[in-house]
N, C-alpha and C. Protein backbone atom coordinates (compact mmCIF):
# COMPACT_ATOMS: atom_id res chain seq x y z
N UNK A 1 5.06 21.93 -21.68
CA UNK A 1 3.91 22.77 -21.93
C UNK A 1 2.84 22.50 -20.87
N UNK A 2 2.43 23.50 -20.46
CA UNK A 2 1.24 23.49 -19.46
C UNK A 2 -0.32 23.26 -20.43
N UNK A 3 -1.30 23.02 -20.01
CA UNK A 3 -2.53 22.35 -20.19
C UNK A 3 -3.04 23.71 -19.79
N UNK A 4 -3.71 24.91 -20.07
CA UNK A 4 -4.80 25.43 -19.55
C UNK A 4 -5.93 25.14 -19.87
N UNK A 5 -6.92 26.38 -19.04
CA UNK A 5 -8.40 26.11 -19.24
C UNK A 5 -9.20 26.20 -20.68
N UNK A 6 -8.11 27.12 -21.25
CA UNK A 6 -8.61 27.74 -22.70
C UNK A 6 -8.19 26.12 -23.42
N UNK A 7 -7.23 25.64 -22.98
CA UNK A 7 -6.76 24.06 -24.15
C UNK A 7 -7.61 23.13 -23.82
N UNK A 8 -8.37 23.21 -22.23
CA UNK A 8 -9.35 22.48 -22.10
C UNK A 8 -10.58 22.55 -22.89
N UNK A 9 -11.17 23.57 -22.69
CA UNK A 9 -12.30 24.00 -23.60
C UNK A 9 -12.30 23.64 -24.99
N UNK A 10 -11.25 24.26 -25.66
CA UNK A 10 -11.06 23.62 -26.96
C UNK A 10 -10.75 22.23 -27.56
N UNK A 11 -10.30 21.69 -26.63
CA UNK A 11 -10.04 20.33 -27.09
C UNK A 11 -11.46 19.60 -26.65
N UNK A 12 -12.58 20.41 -25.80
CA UNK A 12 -13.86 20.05 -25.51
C UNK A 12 -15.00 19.80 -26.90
N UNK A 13 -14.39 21.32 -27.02
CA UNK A 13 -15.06 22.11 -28.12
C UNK A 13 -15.10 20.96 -29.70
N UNK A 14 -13.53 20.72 -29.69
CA UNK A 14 -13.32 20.33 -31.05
C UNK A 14 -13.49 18.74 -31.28
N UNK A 15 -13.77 18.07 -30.01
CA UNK A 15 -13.86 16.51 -29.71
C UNK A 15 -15.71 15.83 -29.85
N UNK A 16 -16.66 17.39 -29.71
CA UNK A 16 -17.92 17.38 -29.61
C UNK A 16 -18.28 18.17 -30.53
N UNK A 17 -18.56 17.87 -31.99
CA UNK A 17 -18.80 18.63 -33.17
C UNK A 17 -19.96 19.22 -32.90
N UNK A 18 -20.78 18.47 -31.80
CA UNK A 18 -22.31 19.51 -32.08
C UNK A 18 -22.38 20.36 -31.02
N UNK A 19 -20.90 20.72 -29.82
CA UNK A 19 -21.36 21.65 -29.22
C UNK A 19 -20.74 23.32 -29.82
N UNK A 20 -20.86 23.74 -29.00
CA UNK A 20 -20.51 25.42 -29.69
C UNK A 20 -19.65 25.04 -28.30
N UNK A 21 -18.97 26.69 -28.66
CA UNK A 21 -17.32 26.70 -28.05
C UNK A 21 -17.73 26.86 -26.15
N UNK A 22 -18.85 27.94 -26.37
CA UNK A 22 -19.63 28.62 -25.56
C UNK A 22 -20.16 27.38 -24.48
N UNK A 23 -20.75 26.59 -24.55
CA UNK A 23 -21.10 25.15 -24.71
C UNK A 23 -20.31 24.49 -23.61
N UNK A 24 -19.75 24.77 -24.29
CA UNK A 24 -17.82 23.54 -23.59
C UNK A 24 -17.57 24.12 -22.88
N UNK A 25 -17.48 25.91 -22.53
CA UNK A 25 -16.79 26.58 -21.50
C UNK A 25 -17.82 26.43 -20.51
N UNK A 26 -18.85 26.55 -20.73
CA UNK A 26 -20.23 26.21 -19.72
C UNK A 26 -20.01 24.93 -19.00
N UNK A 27 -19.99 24.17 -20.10
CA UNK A 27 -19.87 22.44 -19.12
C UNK A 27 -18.50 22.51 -18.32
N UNK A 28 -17.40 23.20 -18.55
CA UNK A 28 -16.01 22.78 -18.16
C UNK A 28 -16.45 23.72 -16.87
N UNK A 29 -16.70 24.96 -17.02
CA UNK A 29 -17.08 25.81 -15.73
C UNK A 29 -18.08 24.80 -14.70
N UNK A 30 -19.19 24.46 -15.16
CA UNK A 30 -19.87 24.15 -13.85
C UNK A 30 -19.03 22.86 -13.66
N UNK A 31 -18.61 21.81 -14.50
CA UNK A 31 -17.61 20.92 -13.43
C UNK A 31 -16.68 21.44 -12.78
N UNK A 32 -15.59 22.38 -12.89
CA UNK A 32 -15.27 22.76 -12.05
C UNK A 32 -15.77 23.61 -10.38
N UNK A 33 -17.20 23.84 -10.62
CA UNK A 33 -17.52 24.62 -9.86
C UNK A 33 -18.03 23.56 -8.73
N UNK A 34 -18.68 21.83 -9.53
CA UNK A 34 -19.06 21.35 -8.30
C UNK A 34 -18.08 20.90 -7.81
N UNK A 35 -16.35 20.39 -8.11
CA UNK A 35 -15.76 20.40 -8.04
C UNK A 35 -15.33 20.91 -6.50
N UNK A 36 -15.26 22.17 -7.10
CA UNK A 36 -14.84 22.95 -5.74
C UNK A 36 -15.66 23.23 -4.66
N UNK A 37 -17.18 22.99 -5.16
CA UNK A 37 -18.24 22.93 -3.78
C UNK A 37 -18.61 21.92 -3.31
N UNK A 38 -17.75 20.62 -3.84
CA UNK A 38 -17.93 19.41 -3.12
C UNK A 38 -16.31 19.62 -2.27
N UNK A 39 -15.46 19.67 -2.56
CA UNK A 39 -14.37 20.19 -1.76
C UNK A 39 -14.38 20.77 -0.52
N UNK A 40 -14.89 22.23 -0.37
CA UNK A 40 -15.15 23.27 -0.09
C UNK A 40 -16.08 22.33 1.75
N UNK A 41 -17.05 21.25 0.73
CA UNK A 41 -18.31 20.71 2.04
C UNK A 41 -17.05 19.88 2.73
N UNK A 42 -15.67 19.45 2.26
CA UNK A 42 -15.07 18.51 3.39
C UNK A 42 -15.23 17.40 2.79
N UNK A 43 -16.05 16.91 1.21
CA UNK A 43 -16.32 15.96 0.96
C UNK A 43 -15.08 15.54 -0.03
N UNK A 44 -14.59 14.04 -0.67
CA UNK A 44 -13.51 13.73 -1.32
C UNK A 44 -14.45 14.02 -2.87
N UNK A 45 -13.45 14.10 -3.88
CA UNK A 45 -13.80 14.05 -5.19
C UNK A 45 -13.38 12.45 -5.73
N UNK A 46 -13.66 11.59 -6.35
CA UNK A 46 -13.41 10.91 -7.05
C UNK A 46 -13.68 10.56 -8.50
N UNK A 47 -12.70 10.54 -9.67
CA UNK A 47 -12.80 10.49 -10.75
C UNK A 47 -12.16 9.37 -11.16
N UNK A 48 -13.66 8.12 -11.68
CA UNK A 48 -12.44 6.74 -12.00
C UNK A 48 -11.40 6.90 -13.09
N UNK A 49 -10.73 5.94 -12.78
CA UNK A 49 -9.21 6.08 -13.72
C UNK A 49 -8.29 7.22 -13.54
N UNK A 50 -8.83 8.51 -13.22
CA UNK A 50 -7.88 9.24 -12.95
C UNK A 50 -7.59 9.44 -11.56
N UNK A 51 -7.96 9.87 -10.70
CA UNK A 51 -7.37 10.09 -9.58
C UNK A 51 -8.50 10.37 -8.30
N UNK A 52 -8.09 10.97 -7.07
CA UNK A 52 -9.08 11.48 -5.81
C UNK A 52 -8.58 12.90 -5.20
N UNK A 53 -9.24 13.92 -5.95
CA UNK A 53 -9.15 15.17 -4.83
C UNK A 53 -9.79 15.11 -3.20
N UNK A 54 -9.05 15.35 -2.07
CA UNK A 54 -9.23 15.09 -0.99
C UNK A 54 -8.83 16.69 -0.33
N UNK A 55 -9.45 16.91 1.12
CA UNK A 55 -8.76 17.90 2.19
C UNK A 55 -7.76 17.45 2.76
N UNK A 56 -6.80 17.88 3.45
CA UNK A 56 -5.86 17.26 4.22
C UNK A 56 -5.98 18.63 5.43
N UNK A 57 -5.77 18.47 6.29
CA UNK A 57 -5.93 19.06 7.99
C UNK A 57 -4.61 19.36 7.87
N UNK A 58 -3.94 20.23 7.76
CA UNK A 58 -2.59 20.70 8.37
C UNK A 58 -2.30 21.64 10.11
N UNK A 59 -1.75 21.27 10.66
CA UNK A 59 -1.99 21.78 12.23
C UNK A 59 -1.13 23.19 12.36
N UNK A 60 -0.97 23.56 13.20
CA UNK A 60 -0.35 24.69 13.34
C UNK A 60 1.33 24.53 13.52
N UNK A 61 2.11 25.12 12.96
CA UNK A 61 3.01 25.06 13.20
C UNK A 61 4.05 25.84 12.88
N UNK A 62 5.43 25.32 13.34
CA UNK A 62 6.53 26.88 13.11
C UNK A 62 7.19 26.85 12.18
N UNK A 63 7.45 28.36 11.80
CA UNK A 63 7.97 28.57 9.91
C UNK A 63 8.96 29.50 10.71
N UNK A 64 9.36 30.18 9.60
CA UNK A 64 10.61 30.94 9.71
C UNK A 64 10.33 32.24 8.30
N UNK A 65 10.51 33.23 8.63
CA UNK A 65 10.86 34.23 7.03
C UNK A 65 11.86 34.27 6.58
N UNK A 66 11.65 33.66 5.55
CA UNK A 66 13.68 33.60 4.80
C UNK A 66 13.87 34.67 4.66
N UNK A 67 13.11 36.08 4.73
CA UNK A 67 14.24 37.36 4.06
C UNK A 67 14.84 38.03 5.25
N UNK A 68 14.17 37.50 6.64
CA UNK A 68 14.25 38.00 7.81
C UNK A 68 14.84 37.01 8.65
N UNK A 69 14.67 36.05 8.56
CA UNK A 69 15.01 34.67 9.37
C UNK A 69 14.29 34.44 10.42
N UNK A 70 13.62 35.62 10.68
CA UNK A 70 12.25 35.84 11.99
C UNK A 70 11.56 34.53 12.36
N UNK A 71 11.55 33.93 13.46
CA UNK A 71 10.22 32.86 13.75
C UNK A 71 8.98 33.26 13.43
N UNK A 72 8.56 31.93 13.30
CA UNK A 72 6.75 32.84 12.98
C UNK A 72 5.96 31.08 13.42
N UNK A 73 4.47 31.61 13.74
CA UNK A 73 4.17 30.34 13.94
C UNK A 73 2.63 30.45 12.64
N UNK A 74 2.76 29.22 11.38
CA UNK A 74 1.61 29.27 10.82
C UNK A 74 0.43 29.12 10.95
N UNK A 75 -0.49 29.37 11.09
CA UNK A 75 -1.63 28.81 11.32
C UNK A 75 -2.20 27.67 10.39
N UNK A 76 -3.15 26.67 11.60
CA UNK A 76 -3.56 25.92 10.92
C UNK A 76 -4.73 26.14 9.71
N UNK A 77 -5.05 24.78 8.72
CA UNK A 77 -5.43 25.34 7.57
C UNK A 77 -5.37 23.93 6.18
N UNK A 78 -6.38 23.80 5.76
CA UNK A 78 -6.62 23.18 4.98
C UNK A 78 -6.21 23.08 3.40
N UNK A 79 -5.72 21.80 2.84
CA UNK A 79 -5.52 21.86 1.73
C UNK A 79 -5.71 21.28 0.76
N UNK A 80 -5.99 21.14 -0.59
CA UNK A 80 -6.14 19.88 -1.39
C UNK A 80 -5.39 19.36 -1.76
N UNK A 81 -5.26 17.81 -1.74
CA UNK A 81 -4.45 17.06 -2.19
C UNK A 81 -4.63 16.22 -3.23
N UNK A 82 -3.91 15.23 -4.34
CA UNK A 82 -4.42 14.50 -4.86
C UNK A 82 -3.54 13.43 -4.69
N UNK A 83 -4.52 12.32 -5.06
CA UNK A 83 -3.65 10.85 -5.50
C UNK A 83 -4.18 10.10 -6.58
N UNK A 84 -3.24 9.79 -7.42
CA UNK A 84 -3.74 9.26 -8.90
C UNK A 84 -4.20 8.21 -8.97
N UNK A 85 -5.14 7.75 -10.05
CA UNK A 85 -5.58 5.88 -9.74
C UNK A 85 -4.39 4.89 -9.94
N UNK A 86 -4.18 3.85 -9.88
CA UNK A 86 -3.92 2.72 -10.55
C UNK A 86 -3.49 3.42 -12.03
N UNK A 87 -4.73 3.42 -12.98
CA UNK A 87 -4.47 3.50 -14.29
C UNK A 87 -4.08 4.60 -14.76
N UNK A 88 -4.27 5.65 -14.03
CA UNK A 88 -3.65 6.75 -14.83
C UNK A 88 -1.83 6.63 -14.56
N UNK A 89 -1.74 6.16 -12.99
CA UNK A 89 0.24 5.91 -12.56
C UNK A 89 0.50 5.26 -14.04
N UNK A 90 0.00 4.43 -14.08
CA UNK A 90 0.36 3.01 -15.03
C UNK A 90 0.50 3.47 -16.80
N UNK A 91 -0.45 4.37 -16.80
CA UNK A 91 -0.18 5.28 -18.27
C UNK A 91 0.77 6.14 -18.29
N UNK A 92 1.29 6.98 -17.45
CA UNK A 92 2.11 8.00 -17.19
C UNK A 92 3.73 6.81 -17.03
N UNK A 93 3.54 6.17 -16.65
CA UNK A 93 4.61 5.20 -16.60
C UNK A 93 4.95 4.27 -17.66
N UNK A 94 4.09 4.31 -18.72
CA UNK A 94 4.65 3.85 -20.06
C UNK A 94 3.99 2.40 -19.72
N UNK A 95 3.01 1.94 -18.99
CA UNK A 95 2.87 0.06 -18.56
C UNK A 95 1.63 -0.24 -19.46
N UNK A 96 1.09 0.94 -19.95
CA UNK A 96 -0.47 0.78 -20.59
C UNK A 96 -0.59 1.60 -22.31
């Protein structure tokens, strides 16, 4: 089962008796939003225990079209990456 935004909210919603639903989608929206405008500046995200959203620089380079087999060359282009802490590997791995 996938995690969406709506299971986020609600499990926001239902963990914080005094907020309204409305509330939770507000707070979950603007974290995501600085989220992505700390991203966006080139800057890393860090969230203790869980993990580090980062950019990674990818350079230009050559692809191919599988329906065509055509060369092609990609352009370069940025992406996000993550890497998990310590404690979250260590929970996901049954050690905690």
């Amino acid at each position: 089962m996938t995690l969406t935004k709506a299971d986020i909210v609600d499990s926001i919603h239902n963990n914080n008796t005094h907020m309204k639903k409305s509330q939770a989608t507000s707070a979950f929206e603007a974290t995501m939003e600085i989220i992505k405008r700390t991203l966006e500046s080139g800057e890393d995200v860090l969230i203790s225990s869980f993990g580090k959203f980062y950019i990674n620089a990818k350079k230009q380079r050559k692809g191919r079209n599988p329906h065509t087999g055509d060369d092609l060359m990609l352009g370069a282009r940025r992406v996000v990456k993550f890497a998990c802490s310590g404690v979250l590997r260590d929970k996901i791995d049954g050690k905690r």
